[in-house]
Protein backbone atom coordinates (compact mmCIF):
# COMPACT_ATOMS: atom_id res chain seq x y z
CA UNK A 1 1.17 -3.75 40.87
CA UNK A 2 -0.49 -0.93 39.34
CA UNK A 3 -1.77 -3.16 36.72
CA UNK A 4 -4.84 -3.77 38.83
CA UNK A 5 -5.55 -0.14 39.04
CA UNK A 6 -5.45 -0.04 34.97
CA UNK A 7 -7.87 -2.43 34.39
CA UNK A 8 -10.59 -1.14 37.07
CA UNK A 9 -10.20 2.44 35.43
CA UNK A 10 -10.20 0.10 31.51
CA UNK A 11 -13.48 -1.54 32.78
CA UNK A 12 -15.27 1.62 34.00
CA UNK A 13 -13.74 3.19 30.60
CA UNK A 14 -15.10 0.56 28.79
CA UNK A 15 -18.51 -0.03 31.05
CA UNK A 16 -19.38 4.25 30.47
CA UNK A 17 -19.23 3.13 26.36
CA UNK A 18 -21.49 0.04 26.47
CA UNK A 19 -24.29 2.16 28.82
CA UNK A 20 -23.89 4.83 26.67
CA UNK A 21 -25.19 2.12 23.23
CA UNK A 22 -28.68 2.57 22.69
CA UNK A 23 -28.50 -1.05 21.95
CA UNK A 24 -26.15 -3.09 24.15
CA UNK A 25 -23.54 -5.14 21.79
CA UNK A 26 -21.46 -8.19 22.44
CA UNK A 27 -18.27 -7.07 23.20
CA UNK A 28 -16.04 -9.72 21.41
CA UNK A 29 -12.27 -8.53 22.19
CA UNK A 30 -10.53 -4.89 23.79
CA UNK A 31 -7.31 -3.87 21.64
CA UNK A 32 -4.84 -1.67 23.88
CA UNK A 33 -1.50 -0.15 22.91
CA UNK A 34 0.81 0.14 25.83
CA UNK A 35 3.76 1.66 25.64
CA UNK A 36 7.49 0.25 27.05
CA UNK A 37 8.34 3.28 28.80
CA UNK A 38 4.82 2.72 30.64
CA UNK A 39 6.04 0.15 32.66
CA UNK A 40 3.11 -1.71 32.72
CA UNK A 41 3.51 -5.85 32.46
CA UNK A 42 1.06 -7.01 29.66
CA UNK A 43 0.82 -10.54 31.68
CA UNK A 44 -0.12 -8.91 34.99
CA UNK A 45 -2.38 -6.53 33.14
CA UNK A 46 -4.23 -9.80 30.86
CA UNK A 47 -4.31 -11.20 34.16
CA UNK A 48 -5.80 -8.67 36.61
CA UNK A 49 -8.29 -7.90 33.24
CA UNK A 50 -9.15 -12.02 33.36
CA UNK A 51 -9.78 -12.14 37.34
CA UNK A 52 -11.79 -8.63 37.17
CA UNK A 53 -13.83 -9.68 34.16
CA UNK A 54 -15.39 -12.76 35.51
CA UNK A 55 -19.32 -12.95 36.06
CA UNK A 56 -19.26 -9.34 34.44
CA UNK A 57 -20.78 -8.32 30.72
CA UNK A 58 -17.06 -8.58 29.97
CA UNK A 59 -16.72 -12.35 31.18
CA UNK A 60 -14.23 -13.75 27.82
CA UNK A 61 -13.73 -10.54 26.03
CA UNK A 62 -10.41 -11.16 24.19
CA UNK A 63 -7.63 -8.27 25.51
CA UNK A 64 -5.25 -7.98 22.92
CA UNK A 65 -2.31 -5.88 23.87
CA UNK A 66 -0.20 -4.09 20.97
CA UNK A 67 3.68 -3.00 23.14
CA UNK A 68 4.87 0.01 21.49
CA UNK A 69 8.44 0.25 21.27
CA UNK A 70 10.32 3.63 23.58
CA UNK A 71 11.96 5.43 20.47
CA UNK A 72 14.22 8.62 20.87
CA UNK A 73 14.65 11.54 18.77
CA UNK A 74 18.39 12.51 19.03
CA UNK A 75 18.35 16.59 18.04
CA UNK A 76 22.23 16.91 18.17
CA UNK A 77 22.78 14.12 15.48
CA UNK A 78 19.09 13.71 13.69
CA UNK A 79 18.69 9.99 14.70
CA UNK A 80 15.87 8.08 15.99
CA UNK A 81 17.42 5.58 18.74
CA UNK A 82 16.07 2.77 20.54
CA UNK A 83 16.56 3.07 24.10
CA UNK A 84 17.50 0.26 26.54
CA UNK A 85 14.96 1.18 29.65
CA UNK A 86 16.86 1.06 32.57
CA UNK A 87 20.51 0.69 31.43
CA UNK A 88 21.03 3.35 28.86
CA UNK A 89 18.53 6.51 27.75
CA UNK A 90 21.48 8.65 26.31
CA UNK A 91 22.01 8.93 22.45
CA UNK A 92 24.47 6.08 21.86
CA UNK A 93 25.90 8.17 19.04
CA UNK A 94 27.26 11.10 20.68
CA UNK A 95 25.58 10.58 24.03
CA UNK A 96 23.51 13.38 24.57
CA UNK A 97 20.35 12.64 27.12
CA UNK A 98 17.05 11.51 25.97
CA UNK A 99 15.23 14.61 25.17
CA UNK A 100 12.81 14.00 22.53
CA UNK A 101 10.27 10.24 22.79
CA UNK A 102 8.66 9.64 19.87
CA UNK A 103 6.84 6.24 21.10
CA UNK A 104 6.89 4.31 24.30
CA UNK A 105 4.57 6.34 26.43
CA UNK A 106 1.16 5.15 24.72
CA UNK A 107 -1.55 3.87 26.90
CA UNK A 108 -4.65 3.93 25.38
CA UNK A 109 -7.94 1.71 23.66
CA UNK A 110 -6.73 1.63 20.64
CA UNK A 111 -10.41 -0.19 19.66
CA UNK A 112 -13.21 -2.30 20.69
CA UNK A 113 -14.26 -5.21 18.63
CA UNK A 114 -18.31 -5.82 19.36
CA UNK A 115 -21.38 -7.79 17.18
CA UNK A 116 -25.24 -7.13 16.92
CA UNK A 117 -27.51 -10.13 16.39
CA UNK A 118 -29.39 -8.60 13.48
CA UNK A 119 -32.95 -8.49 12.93
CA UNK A 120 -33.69 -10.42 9.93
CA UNK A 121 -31.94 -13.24 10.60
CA UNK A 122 -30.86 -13.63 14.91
CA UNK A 123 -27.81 -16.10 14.21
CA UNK A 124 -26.00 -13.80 12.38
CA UNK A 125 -23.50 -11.09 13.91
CA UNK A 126 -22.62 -7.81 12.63
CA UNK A 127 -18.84 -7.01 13.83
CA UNK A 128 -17.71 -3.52 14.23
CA UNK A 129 -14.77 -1.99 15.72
CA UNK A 130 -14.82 1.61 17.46
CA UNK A 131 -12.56 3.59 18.71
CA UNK A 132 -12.51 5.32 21.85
């Protein structure tokens, strides 16, 4: 289950950001995009994030997980293609192999949603979303 191994490296990721803030914000959710063709299993990954979290500065962060779909670029016929991971990576038009992946492969922070209690008036939050 390398899932477990992803979030340790997203929370030390994620930890190096928040240090680096000259003022430390409320981290409110994580957004990842994960591609198919990753292999990685968004429920073992939202759970291996929700037992690593606990008692930490991200104890209920939100992890919102975006799956990017594996497309193929099929050079012999011009076609984007859909492949089916593990059962068929060849064009299904004229059945040349998979050559060219256009999506699928994406594993990344795509953003991080955090707040600021404000000075003028402390109940309020100011959201922001940065990207990494």
């Amino acid at each position: 289950m390398h899932e477990t191994d992803l979030t340790k490296a997203l929370i030390l990721t994620v930890r190096d950001w928040w240090e680096a803030q000259p003022q430390k914000p409320k981290i409110e959710a994580l957004h990842l995009a994960i591609g198919h063709f990753t292999c990685v299993e968004p429920i073992g990954l939202q759970f291996a994030f929700e037992v690593q979290t606990r008692d930490t500065f991200l104890d209920g962060v939100k992890l919102q997980i975006e799956e990017i779909p594996l497309i193929a670029f099929c050079h012999p016929c011009q076609c984007e293609y859909r492949p089916e991971i593990g059962l068929q990576y060849s064009c299904p038009k004229c059945g040349s192999p998979m050559e060219d992946i256009r999506s699928g492969r994406e594993l990344k922070i795509d953003r991080i949603e955090y707040s600021f209690l404000t000075q003028e008036t402390p109940q309020e939050t100011v959201s922001y979303a940065s990207n990494l």
